[in-house]
C-alpha atoms as a PDB file:
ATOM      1  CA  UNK A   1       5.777  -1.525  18.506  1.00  0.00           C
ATOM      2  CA  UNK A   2       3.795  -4.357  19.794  1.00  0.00           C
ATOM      3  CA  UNK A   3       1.460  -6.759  17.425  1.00  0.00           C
ATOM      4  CA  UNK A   4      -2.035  -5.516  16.842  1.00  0.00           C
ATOM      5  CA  UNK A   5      -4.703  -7.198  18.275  1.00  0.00           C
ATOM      6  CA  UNK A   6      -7.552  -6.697  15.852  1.00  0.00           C
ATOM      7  CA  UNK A   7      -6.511  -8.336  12.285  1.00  0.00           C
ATOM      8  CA  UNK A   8      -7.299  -4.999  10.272  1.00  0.00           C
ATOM      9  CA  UNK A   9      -4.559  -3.023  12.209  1.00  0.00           C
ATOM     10  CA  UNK A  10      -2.966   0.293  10.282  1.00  0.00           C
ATOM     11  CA  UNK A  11      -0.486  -1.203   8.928  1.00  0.00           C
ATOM     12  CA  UNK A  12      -2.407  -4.218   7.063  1.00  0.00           C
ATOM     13  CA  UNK A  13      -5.207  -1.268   6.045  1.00  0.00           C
ATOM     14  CA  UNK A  14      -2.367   0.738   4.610  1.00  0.00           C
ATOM     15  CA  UNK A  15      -0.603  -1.380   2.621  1.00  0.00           C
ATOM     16  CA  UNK A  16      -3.655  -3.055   0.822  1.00  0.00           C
ATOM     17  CA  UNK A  17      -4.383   0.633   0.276  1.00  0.00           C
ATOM     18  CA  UNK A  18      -1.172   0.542  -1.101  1.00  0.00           C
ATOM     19  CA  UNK A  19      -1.379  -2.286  -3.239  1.00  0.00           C
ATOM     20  CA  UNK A  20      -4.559  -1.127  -5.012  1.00  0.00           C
ATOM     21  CA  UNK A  21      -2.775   2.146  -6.085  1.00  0.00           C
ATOM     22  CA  UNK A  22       0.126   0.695  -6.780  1.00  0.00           C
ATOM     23  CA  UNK A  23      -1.363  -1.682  -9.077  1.00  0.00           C
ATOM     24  CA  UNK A  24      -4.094   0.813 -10.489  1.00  0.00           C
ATOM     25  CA  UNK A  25      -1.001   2.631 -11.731  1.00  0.00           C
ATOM     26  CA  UNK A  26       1.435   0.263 -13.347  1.00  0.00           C
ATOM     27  CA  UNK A  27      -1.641  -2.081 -14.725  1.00  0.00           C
ATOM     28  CA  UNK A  28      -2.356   1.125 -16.232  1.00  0.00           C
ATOM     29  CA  UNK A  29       0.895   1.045 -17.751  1.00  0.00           C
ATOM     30  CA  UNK A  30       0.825  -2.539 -18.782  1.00  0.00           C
ATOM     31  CA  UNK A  31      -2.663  -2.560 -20.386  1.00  0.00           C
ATOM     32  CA  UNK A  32      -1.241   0.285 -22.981  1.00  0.00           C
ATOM     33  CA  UNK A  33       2.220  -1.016 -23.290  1.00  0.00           C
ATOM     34  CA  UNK A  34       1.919  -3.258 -25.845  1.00  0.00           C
ATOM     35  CA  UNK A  35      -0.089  -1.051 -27.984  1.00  0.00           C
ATOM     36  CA  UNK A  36       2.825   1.598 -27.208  1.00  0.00           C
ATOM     37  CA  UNK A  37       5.698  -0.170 -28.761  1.00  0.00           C
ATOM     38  CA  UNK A  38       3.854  -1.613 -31.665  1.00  0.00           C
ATOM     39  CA  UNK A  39       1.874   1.218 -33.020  1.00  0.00           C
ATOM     40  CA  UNK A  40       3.127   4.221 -31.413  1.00  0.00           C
ATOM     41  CA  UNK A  41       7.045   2.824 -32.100  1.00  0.00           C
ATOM     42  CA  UNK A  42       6.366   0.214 -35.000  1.00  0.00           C
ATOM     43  CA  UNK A  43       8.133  -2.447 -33.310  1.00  0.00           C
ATOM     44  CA  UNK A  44       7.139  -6.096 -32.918  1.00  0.00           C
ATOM     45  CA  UNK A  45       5.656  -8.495 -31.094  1.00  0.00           C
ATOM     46  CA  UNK A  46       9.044 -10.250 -30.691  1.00  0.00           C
ATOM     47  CA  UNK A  47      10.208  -6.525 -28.748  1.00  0.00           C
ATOM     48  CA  UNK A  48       7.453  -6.963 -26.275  1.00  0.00           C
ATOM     49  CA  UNK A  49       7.956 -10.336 -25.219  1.00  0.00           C
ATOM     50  CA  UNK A  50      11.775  -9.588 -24.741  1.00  0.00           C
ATOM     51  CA  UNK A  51      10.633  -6.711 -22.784  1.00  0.00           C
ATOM     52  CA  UNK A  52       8.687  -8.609 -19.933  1.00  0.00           C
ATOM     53  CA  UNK A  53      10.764 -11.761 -20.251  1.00  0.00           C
ATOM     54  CA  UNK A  54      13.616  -9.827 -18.811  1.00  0.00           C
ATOM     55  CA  UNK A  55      11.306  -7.962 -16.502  1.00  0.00           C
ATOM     56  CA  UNK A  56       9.774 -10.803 -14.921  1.00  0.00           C
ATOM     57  CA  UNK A  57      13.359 -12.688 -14.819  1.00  0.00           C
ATOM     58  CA  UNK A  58      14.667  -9.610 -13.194  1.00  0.00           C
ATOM     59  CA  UNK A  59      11.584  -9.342 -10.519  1.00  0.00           C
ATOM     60  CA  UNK A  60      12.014 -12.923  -9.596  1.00  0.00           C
ATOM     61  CA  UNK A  61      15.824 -12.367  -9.511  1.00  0.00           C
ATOM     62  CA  UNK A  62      15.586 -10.118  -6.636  1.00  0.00           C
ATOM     63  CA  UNK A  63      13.327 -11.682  -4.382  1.00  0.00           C
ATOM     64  CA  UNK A  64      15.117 -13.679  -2.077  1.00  0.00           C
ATOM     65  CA  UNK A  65      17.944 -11.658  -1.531  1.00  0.00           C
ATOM     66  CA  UNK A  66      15.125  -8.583  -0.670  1.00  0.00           C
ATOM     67  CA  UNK A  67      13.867 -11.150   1.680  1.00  0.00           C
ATOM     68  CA  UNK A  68      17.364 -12.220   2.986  1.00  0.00           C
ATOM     69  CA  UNK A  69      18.443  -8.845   3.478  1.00  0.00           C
ATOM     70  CA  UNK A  70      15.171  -7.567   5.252  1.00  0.00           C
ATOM     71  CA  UNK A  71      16.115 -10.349   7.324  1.00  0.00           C
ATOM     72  CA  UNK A  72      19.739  -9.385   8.220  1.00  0.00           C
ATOM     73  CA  UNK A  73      18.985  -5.905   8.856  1.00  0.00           C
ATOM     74  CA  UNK A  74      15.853  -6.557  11.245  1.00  0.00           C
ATOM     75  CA  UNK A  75      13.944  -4.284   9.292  1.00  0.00           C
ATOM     76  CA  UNK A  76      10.685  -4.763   6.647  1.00  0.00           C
ATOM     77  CA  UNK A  77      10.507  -0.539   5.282  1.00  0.00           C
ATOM     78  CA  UNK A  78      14.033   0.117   3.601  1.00  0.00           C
ATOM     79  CA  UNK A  79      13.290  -2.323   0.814  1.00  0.00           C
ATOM     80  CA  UNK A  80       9.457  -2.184   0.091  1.00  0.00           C
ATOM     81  CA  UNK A  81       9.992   2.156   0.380  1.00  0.00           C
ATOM     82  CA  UNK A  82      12.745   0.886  -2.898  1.00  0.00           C
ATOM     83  CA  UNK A  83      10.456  -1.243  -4.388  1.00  0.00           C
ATOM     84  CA  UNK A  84       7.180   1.102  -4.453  1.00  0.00           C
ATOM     85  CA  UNK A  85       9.730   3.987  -5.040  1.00  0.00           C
ATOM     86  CA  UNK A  86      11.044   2.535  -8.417  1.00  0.00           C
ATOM     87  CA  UNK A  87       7.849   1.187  -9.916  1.00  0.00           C
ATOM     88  CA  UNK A  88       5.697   4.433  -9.183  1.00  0.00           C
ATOM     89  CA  UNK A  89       9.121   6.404 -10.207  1.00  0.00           C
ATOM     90  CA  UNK A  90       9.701   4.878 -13.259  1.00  0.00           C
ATOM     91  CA  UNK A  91       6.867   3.215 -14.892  1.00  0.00           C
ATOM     92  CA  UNK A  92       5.159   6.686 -16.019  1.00  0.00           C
ATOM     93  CA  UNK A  93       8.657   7.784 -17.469  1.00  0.00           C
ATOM     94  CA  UNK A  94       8.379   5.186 -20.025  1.00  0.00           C
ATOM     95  CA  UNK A  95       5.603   7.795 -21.850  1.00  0.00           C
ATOM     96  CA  UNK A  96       8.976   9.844 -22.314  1.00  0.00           C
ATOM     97  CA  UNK A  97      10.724   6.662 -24.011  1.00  0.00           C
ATOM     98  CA  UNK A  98      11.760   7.050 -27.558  1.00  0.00           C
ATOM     99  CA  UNK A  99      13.054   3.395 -28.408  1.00  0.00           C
ATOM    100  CA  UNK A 100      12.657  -0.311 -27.188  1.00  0.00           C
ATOM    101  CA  UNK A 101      15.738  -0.429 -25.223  1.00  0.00           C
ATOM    102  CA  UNK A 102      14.880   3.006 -23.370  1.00  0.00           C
ATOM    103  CA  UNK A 103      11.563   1.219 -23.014  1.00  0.00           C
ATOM    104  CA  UNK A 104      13.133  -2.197 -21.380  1.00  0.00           C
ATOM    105  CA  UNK A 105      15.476  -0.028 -18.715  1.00  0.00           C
ATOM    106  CA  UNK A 106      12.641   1.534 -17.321  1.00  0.00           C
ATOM    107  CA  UNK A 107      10.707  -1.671 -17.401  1.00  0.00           C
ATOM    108  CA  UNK A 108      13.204  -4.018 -15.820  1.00  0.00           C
ATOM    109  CA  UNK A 109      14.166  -1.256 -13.440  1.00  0.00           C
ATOM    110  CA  UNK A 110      10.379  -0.611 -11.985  1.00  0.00           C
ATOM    111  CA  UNK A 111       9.910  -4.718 -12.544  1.00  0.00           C
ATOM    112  CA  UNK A 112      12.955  -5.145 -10.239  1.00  0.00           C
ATOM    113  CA  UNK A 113      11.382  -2.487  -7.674  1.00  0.00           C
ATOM    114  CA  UNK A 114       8.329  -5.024  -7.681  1.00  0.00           C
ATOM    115  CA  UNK A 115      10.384  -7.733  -6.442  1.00  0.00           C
ATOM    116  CA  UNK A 116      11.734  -6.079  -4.043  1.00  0.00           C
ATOM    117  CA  UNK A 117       9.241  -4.936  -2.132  1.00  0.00           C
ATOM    118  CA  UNK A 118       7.419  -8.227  -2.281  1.00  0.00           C
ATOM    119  CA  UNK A 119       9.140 -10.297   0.045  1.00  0.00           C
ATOM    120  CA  UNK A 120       9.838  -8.023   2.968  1.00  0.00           C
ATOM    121  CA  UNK A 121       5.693  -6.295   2.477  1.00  0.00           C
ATOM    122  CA  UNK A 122       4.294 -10.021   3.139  1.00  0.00           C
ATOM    123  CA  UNK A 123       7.300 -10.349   6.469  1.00  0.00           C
ATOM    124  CA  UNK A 124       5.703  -6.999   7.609  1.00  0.00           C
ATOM    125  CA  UNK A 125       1.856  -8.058   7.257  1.00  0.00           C
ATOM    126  CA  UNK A 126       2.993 -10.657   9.312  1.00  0.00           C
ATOM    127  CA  UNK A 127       4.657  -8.953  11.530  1.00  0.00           C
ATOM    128  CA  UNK A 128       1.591  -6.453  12.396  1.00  0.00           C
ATOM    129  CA  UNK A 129      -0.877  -9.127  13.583  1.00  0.00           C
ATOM    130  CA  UNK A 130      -1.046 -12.057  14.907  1.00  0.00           C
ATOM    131  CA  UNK A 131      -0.500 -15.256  13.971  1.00  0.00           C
ATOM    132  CA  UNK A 132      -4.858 -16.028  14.171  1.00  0.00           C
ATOM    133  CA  UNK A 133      -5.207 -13.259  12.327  1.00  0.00           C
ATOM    134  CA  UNK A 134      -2.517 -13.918   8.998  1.00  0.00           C
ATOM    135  CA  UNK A 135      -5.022 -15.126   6.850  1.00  0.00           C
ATOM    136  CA  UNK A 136      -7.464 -12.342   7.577  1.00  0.00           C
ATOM    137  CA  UNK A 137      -4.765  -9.999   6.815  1.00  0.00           C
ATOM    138  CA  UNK A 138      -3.269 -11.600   3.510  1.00  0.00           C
ATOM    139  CA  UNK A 139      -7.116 -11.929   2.534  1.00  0.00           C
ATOM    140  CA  UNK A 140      -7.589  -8.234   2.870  1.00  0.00           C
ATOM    141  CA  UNK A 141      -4.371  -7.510   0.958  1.00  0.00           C
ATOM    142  CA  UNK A 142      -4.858  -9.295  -2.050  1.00  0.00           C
ATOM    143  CA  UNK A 143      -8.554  -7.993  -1.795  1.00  0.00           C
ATOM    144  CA  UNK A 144      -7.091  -5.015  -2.888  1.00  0.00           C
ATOM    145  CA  UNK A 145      -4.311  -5.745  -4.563  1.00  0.00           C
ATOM    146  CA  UNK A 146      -6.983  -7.812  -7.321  1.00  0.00           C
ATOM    147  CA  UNK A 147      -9.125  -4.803  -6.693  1.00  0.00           C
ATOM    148  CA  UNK A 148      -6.314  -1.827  -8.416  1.00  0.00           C
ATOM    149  CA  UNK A 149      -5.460  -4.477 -10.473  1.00  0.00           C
ATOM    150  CA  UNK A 150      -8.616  -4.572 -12.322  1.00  0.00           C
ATOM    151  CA  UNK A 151      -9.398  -0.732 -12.251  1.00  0.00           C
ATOM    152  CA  UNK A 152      -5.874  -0.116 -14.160  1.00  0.00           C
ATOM    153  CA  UNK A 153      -6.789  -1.541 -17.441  1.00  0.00           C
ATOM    154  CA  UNK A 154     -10.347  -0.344 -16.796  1.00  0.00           C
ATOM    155  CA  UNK A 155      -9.182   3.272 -16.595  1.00  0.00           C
ATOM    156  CA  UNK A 156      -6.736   2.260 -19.676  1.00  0.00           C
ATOM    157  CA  UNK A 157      -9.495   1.562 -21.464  1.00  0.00           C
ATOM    158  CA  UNK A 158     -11.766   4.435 -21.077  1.00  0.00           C
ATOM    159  CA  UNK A 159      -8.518   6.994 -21.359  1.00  0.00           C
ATOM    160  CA  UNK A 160      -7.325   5.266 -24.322  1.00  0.00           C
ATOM    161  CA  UNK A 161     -10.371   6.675 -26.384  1.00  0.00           C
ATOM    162  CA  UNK A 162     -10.071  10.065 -24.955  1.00  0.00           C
ATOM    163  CA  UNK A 163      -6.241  10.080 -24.370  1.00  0.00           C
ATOM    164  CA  UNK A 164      -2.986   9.489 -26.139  1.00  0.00           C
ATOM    165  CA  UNK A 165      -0.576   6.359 -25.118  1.00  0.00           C
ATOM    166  CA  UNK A 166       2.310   9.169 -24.096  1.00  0.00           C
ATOM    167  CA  UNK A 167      -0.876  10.749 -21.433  1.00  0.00           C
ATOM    168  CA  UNK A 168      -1.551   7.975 -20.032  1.00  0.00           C
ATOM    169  CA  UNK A 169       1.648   6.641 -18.709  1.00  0.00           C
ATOM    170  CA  UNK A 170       1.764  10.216 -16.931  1.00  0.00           C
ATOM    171  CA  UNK A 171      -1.348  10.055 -15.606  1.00  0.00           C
ATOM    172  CA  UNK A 172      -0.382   6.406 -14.245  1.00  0.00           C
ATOM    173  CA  UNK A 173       2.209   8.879 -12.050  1.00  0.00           C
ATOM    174  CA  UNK A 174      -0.732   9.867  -9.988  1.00  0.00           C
ATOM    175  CA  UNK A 175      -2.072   6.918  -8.108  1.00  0.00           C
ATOM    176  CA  UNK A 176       2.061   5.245  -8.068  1.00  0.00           C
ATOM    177  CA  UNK A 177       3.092   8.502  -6.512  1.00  0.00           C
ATOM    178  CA  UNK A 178       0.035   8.264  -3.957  1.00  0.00           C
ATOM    179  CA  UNK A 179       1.135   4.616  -2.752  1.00  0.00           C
ATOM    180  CA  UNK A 180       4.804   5.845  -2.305  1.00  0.00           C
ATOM    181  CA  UNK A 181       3.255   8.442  -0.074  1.00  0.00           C
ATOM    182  CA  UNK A 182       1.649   6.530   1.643  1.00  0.00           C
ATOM    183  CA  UNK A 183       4.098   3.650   2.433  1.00  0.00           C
ATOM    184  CA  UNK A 184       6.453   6.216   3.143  1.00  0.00           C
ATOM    185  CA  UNK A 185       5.078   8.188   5.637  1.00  0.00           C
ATOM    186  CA  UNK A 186       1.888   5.548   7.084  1.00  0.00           C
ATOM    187  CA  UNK A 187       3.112   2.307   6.610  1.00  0.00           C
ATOM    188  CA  UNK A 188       4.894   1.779   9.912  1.00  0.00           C
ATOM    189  CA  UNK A 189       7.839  -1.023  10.743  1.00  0.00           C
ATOM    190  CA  UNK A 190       8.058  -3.277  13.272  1.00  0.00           C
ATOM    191  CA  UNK A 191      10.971  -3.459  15.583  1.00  0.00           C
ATOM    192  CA  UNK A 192      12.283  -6.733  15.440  1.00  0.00           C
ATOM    193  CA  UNK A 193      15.537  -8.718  17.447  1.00  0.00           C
ATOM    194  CA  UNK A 194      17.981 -10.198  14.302  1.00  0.00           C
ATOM    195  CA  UNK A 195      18.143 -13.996  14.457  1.00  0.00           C
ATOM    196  CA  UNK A 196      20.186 -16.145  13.094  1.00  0.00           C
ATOM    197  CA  UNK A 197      20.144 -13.917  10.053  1.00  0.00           C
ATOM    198  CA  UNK A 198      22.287 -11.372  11.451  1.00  0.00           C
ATOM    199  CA  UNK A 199      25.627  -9.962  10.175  1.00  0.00           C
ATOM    200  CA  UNK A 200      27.138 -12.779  12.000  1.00  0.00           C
ATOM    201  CA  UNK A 201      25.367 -16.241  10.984  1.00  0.00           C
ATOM    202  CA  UNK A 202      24.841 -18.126   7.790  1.00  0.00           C
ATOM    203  CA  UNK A 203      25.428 -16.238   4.652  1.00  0.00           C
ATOM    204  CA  UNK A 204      22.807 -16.612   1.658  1.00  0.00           C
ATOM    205  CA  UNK A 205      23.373 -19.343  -0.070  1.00  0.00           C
ATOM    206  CA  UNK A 206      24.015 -21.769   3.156  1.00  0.00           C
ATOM    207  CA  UNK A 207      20.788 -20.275   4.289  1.00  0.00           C
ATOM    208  CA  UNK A 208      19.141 -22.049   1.004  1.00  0.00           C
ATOM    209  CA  UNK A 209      21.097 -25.165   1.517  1.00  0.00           C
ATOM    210  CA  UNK A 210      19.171 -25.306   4.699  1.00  0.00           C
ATOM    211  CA  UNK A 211      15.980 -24.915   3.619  1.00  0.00           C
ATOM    212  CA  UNK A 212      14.256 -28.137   3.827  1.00  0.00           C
ATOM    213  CA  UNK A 213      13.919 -30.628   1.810  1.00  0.00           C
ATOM    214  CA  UNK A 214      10.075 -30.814   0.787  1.00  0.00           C
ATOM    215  CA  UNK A 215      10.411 -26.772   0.192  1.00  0.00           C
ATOM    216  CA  UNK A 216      13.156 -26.759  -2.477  1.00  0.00           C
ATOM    217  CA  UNK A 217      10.960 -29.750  -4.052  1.00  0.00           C
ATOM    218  CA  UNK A 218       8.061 -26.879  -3.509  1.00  0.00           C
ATOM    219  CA  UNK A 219      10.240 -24.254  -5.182  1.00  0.00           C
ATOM    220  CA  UNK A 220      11.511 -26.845  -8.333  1.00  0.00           C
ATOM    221  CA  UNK A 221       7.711 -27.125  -8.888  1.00  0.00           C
ATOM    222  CA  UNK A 222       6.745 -23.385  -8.876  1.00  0.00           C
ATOM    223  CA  UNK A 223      10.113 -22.614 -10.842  1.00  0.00           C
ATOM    224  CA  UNK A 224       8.873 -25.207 -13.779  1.00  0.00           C
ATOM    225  CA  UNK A 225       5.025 -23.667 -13.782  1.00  0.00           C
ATOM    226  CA  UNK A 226       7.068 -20.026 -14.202  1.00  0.00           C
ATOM    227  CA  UNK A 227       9.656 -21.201 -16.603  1.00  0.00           C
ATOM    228  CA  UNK A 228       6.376 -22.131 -18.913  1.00  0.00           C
ATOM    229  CA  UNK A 229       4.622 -18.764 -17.892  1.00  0.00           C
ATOM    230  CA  UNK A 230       4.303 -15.927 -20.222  1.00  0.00           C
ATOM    231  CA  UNK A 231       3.563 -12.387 -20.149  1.00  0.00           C
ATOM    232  CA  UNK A 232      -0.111 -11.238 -20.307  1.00  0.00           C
ATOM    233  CA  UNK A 233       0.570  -8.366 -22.233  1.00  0.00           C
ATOM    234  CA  UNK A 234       0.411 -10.823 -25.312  1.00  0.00           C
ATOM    235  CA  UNK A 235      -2.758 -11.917 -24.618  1.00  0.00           C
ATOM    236  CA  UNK A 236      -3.527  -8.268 -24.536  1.00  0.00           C
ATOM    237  CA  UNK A 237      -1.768  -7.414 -28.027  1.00  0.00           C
ATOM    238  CA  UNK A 238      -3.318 -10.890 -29.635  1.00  0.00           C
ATOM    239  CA  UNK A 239      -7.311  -9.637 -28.434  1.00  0.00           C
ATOM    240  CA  UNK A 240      -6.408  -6.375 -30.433  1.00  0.00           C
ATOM    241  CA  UNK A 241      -5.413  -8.192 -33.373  1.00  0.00           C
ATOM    242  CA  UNK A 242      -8.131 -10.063 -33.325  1.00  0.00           C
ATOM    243  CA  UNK A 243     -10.992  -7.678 -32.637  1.00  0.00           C
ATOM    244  CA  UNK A 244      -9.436  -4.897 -35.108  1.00  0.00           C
ATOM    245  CA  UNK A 245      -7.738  -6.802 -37.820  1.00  0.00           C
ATOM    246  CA  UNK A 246      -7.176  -3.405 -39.372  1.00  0.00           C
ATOM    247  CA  UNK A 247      -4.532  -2.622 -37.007  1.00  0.00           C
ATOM    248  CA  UNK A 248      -3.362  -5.874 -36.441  1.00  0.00           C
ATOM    249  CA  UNK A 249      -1.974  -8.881 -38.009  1.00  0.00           C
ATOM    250  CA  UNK A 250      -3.581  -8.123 -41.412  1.00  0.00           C
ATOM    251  CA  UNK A 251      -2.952  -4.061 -41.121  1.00  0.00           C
ATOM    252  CA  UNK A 252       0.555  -3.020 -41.710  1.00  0.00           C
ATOM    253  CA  UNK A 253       0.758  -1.359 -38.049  1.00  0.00           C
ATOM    254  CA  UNK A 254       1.912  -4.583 -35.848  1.00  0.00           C
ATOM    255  CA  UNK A 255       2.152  -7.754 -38.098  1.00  0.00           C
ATOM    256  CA  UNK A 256       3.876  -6.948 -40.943  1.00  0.00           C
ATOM    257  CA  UNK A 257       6.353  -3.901 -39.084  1.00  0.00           C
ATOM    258  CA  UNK A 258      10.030  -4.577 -38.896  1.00  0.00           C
ATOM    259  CA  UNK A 259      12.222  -4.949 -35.752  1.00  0.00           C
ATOM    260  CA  UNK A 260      13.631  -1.350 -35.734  1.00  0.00           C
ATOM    261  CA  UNK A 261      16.623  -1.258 -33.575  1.00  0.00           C
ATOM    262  CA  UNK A 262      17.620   2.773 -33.752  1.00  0.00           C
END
């Protein structure tokens, strides 16, 4: 399969049409998470932020090697169909979880399907047009990604009046299950020769060692800003707190419930 010559080829329409669903769906997820654990389960603050700590350390764990590996094998679908399969699979069976630790296996595991699919999805967008046409492209896609990311918590927050926490992690099924479909069966690959990547050349970690020197100093940087980066979802449970004190720090729902552990 050859390049496409117009910048909005099927492949760049299709996976920003991913991207919105896939986001609609676990944003969905995350928007009701917090309130989940702490007043559905009783647990605390402290639960949640050891929840997405290890979910976000996990995500960014896996990204290189899904990008090294997409490399090696000449081929962009295998790991983003994992990716998008684990986070639409998993994140609505968390309205089936019982305890924070059931709770943080399906979280790292769909978090971990995130990173995944991140590396070898932006390889493939550029792969499918060309190289006048990247920005174009990566515009589009995070066009969409920003736009499923902010009809999640909107639908969150309209269900969340109508609708039990359990309901809407299953409904979150519906638009995740749609973007596996659809990177599945319309996102197409691009045939590509192996370079120096291949079974044959520099393993992983002498492929870092070669990276230049100005990127790694790039990567230090970025690495610092997301050491001292936290998870939003705190924001989220500190704004309920603070606009319904009667379920929050001064109820006896979230601030003053005890780490339970069974």
């Amino acid at each position: 399969m050859t390049k496409k010559t117009s910048w909005l080829s099927g492949n760049v329409f299709y996976m920003g049409l991913v991207s919105l669903l896939g986001d609609a769906s676990h944003e969905m997820a995350t928007e009701i998470l917090p309130f989940f654990l702490t007043i559905e389960l009783g647990y605390s603050a402290a639960v949640l932020g050891l929840i997405e700590g290890f979910s976000d350390g996990a995500s960014s764990f896996v990204k290189p090697f899904s990008g090294y590996m997409s490399d090696r094998m000449g081929r962009r679908k295998p790991p983003i169909n994992l990716g998008y399969g684990l986070t639409g699979l998993l994140v609505p069976v968390i309205g089936f979880a019982s305890n924070w630790i059931q709770i943080a296996g399906l979280r790292v595991g769909a978090w971990i399907g995130r990173g995944a699919r991140a590396g070898p999805r932006d390889a493939l967008l550029v792969d499918s047009v060309t190289s006048e046409f990247h920005g174009r492209a990566f515009g589009f896609h995070r066009a969409m990604d920003t736009i499923g990311a902010t009809i999640g918590p909107a639908l969150a927050l309209v269900l969340v009046t109508i609708l039990g926490y359990r309901e809407i992690f299953f409904l979150a099924a519906l638009p995740g299950i749609a973007a596996v479909f659809i990177v599945v069966f319309l996102v197409k690959d691009i045939k590509r020769k192996q370079s120096g990547d291949s079974p044959k050349g520099p393993g992983f970690f002498l492929t870092i060692r070669s990276l230049p020197r100005t990127f790694k100093l790039f990567i230090a940087g970025v690495g610092m800003f997301g050491i001292a980066n936290f998870a939003n979802t705190l924001f989220t449970l500190r704004a309920e707190q603070v606009l319904a004190p009667g379920m929050g720090a001064k109820g006896n729902v979230i601030g003053d419930c005890p780490l339970h552990v069974a």
